[in-house]
N, C-alpha and C. Protein backbone atom coordinates (compact mmCIF):
# COMPACT_ATOMS: atom_id res chain seq x y z
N UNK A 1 -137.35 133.25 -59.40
CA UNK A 1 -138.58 133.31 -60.16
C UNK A 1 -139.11 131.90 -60.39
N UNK A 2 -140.62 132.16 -60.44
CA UNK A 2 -140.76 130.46 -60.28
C UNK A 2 -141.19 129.96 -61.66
N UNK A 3 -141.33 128.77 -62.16
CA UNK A 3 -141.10 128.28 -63.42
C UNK A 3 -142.47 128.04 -63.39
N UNK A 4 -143.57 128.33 -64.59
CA UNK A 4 -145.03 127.87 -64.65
C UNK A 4 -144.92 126.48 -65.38
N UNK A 5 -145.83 125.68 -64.54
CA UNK A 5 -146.30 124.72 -65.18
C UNK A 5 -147.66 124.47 -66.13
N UNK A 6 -147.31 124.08 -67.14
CA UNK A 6 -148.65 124.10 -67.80
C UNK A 6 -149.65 122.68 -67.62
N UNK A 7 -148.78 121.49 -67.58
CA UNK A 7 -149.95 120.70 -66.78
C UNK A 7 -149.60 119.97 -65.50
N UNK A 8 -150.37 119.09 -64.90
CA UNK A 8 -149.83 118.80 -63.39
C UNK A 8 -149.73 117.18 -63.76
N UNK A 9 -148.76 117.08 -63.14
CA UNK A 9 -148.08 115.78 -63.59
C UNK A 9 -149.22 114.36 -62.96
N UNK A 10 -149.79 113.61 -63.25
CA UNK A 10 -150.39 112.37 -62.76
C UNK A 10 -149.72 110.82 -63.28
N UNK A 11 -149.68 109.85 -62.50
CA UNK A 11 -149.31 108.44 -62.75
C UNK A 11 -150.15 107.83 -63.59
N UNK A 12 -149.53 107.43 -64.87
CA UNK A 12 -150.34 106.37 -65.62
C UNK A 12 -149.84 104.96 -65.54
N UNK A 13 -150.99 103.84 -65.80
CA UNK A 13 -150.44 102.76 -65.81
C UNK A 13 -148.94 102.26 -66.69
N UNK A 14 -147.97 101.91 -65.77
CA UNK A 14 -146.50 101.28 -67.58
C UNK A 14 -147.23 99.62 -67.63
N UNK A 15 -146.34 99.33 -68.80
CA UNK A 15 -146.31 98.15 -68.61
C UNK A 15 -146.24 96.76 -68.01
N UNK A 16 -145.69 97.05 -67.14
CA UNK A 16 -145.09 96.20 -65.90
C UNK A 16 -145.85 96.27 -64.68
N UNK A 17 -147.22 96.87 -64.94
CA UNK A 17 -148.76 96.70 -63.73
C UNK A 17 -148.94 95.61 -64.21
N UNK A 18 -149.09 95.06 -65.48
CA UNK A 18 -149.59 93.48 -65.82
C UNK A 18 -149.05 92.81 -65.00
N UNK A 19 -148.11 92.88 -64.95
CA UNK A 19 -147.21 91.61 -64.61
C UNK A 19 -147.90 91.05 -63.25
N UNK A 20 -147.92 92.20 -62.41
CA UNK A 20 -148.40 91.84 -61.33
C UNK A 20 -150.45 90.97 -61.15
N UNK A 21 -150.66 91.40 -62.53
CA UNK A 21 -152.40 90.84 -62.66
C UNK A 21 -152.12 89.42 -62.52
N UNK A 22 -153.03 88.42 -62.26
CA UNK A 22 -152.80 87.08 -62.57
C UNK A 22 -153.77 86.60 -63.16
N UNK A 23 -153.76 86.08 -64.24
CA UNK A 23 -154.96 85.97 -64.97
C UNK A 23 -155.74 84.59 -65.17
N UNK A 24 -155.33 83.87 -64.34
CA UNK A 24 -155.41 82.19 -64.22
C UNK A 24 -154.79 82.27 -62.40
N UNK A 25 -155.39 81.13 -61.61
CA UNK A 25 -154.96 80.86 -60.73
C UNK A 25 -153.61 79.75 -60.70
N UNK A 26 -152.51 79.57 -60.34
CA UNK A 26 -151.50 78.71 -61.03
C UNK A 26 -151.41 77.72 -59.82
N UNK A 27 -150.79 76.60 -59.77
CA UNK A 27 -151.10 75.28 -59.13
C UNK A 27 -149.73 75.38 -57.86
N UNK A 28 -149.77 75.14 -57.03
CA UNK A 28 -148.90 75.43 -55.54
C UNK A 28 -147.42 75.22 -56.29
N UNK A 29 -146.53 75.87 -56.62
CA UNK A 29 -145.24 75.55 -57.01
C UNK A 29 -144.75 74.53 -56.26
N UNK A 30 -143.52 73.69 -56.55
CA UNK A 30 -142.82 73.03 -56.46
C UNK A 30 -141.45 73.21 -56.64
N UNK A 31 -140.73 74.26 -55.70
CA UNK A 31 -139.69 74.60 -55.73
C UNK A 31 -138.32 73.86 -55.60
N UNK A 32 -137.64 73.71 -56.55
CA UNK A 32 -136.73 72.63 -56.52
C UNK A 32 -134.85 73.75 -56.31
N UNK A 33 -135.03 74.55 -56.83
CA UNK A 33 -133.46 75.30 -56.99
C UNK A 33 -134.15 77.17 -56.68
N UNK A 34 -132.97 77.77 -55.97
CA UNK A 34 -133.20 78.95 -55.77
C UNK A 34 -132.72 79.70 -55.91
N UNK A 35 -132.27 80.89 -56.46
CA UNK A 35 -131.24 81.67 -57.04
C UNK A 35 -131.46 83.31 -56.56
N UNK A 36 -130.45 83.77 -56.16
CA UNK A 36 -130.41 85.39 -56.06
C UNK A 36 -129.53 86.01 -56.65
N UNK A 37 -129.98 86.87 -57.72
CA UNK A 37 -129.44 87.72 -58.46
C UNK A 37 -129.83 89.41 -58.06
N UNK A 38 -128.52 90.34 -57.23
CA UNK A 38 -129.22 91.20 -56.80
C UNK A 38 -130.01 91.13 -55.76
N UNK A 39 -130.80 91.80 -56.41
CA UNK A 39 -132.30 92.01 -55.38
C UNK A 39 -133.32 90.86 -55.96
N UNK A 40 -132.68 90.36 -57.15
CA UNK A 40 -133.94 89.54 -57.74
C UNK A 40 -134.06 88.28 -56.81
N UNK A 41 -135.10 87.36 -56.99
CA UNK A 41 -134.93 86.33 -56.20
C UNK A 41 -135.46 85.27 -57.61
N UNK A 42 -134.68 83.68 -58.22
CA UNK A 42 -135.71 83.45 -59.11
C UNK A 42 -136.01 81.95 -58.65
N UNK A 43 -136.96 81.33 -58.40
CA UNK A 43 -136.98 80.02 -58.04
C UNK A 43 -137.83 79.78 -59.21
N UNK A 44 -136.82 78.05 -59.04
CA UNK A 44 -137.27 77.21 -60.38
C UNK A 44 -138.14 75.44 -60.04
N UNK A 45 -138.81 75.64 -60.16
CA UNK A 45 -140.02 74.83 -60.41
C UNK A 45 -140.02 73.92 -61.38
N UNK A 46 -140.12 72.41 -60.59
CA UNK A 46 -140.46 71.56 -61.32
C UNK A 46 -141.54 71.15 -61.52
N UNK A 47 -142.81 71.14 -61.69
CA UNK A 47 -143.57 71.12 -61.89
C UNK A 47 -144.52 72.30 -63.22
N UNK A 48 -143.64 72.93 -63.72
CA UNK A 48 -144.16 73.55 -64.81
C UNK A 48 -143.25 73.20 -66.05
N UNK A 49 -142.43 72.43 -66.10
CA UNK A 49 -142.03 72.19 -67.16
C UNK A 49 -142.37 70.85 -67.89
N UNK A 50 -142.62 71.09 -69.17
CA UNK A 50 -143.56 70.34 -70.46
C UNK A 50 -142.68 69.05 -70.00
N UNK A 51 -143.80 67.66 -70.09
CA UNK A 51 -142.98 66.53 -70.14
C UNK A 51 -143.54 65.82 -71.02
N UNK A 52 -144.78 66.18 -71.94
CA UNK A 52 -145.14 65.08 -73.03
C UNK A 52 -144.32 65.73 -74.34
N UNK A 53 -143.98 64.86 -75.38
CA UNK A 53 -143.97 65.40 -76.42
C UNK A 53 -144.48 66.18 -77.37
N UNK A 54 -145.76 66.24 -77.04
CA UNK A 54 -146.47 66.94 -77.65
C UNK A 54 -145.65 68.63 -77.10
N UNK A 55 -146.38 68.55 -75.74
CA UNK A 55 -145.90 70.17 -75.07
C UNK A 55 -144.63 70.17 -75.18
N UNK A 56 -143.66 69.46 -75.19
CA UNK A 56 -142.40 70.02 -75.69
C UNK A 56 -142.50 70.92 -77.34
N UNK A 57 -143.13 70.29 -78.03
CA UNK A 57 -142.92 70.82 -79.29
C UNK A 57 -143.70 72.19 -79.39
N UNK A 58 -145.05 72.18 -78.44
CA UNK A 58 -145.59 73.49 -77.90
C UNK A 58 -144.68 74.57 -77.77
N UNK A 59 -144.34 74.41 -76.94
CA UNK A 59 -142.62 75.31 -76.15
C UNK A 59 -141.89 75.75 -77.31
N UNK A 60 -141.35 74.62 -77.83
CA UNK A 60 -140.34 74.85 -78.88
C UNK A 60 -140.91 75.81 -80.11
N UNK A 61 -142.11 75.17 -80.58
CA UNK A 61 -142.69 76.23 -81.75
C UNK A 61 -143.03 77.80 -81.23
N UNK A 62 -143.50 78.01 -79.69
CA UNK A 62 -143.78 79.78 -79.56
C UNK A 62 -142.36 79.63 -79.52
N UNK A 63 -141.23 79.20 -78.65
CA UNK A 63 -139.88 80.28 -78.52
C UNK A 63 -139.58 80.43 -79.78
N UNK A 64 -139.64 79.39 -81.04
CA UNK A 64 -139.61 79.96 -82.67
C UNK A 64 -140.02 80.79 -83.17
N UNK A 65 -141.25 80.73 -82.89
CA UNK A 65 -141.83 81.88 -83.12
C UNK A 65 -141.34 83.49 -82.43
N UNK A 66 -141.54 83.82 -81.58
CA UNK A 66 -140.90 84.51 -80.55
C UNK A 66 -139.36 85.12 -80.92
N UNK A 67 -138.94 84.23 -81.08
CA UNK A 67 -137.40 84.38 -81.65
C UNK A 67 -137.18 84.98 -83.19
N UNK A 68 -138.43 84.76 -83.83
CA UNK A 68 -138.18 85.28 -85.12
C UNK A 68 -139.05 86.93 -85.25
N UNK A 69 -139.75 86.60 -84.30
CA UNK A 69 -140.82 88.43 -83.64
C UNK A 69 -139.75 89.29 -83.80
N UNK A 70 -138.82 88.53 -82.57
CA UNK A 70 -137.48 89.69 -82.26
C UNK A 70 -136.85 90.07 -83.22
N UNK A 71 -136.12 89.01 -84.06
CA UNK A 71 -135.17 89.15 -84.82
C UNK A 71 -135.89 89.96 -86.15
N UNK A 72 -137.12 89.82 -86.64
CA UNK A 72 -137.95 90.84 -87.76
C UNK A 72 -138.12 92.46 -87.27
N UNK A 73 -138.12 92.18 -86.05
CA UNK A 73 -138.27 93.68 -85.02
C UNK A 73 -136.74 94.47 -84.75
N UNK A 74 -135.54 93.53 -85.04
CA UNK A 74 -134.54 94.30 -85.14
C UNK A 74 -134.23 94.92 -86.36
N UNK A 75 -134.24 93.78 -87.33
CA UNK A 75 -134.19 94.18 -88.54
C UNK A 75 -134.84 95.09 -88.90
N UNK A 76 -136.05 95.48 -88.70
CA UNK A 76 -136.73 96.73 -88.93
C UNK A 76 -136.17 98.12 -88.36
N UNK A 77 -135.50 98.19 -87.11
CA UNK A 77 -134.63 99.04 -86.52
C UNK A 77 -133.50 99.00 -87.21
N UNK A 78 -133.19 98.21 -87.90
CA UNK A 78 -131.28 98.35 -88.60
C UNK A 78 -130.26 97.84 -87.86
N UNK A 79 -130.82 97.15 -86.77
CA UNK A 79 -129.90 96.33 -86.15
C UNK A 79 -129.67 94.94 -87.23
N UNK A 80 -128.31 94.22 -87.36
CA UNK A 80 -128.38 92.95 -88.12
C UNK A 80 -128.20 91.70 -87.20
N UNK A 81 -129.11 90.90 -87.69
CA UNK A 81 -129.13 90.03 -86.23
C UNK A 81 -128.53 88.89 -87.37
């Protein structure tokens, strides 16, 4: 006997279509080290990492920030971080 469906299944966008958008054109990498994890592939670039002081402290204040997103977002789940 066959099972009715009540609606027909279609693809919505997840999250992870962004990733693939590029929303700025980015400057020819400069691949210095190359790594395979898996299937992943990750090359690391010298040329994007902060060398004034200023942009270091850039960096440093979002991952602070960032880091405290998470850790308010566990705590709200009941995880204890």
């Amino acid at each position: 006997m066959a099972v009715p469906q009540s609606a027909v299944h279609t693809h919505t966008l997840r999250g992870d279509v962004m990733v693939q958008q590029k929303r700025f054109p980015l400057p020819e990498a400069n691949i210095v080290e190359t790594y395979q994890f898996g299937e992943s592939k990750v090359h690391i670039c010298d040329n994007y990492i902060a060398q004034t002081p200023e942009a270091i402290q850039k960096v440093l204040k979002n991952l602070h920030a960032k880091g405290w997103d998470i850790a308010l977002k566990l705590r709200e789940q009941g995880i204890e971080v």
